[in-house]
Protein backbone atom coordinates (compact mmCIF):
# COMPACT_ATOMS: atom_id res chain seq x y z
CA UNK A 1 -78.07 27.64 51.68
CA UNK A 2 -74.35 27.36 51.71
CA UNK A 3 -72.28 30.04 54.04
CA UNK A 4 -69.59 31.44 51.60
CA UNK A 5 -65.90 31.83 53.43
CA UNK A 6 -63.67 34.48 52.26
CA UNK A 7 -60.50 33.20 50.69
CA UNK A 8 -57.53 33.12 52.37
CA UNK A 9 -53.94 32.25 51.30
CA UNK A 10 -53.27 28.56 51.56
CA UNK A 11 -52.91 27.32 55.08
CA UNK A 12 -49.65 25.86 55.82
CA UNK A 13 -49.68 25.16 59.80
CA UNK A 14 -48.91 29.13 60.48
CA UNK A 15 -51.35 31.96 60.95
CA UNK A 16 -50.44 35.07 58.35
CA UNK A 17 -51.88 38.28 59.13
CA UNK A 18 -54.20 39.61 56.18
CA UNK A 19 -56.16 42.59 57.38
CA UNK A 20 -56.29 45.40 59.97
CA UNK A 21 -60.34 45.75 60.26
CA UNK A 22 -60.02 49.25 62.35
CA UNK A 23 -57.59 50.94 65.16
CA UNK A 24 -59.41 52.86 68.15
CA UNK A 25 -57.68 54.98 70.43
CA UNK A 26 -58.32 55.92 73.89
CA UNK A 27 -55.21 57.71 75.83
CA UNK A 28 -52.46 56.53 75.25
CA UNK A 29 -53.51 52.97 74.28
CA UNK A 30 -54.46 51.46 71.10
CA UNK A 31 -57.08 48.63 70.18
CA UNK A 32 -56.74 47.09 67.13
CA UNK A 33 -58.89 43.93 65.41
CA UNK A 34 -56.79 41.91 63.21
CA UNK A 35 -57.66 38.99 61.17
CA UNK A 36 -55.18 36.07 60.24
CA UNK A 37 -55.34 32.47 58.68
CA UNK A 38 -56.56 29.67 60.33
CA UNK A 39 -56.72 26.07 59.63
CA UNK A 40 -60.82 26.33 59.85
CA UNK A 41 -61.20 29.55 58.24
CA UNK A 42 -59.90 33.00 59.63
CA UNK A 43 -59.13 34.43 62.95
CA UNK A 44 -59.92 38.27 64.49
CA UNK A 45 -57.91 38.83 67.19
CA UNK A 46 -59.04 42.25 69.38
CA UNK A 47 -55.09 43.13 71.18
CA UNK A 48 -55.48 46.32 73.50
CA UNK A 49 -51.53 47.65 73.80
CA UNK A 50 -50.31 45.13 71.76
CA UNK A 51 -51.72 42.38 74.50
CA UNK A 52 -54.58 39.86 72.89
CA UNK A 53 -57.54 40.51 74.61
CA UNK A 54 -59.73 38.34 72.77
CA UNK A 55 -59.74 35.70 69.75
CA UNK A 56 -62.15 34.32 67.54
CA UNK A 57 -62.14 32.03 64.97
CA UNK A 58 -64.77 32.72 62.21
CA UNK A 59 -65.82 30.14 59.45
CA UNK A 60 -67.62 32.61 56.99
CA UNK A 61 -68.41 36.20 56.17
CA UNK A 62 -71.20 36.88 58.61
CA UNK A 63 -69.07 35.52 61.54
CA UNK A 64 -66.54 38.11 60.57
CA UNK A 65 -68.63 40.81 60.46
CA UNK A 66 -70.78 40.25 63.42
CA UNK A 67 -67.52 39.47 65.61
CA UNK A 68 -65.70 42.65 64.67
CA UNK A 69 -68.94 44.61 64.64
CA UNK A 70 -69.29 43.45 68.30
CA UNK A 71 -65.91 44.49 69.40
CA UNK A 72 -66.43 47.84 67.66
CA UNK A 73 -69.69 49.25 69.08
CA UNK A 74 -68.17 47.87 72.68
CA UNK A 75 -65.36 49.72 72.43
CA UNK A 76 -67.37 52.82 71.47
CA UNK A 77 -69.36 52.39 74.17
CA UNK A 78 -66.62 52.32 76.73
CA UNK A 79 -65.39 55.79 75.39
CA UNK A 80 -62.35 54.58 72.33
CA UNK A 81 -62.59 56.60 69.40
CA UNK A 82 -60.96 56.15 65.86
C-alpha cells in the first residue's frame, strides 16, 4: 500500500518553514520541533535555544509523527514541560 506524503508548497531549492509541532520549556530555555520543505518531502528540525539539535527528513505522515513523537516523550522524560 502506498505511504501518503502531506503536501507541501512547491519546492523551489529553499526550505520554508510550515509548522511549529509543539514548544517545551525547561528554565530558561526553549525546545521547539519545526517542520520545513524539503526536496524529498519535509523536514522536523528539534533546535534547543534557538541551536539545531537534531534534523530529520521525513517522506510521509507516519515518519512525521513517529519522529516528533520521539522527540516529545524524550524531552518529557528529561524534565521539559509545555
Amino acid at each position: 500500500m502506498a505511504r501518503q506524503v502531506i503536501q507541501r508548497s512547491t519546492w523551489n531549492g529553499t526550505p520554508l518553514e510550515e509548522a511549529t509541532w509543539w514548544t517545551f520549556k525547561k528554565g530558561q530555555r526553549r525546545a521547539v520541533c519545526r517542520m520545513f520543505t524539503h526536496q524529498f518531502g519535509h523536514e522536523l528540525r528539534l533546535e534547543v535555544s534557538r541551536e539545531l539539535v537534531s534534523s530529520q527528513v521525513c517522506r510521509n505522515d507516519e515518519e512525521i509523527l513517529s519522529c516528533q513523537e520521539g522527540w516529545r516523550v524524550g524531552l518529557e522524560v528529561e524534565g521539559w514541560a509545555k
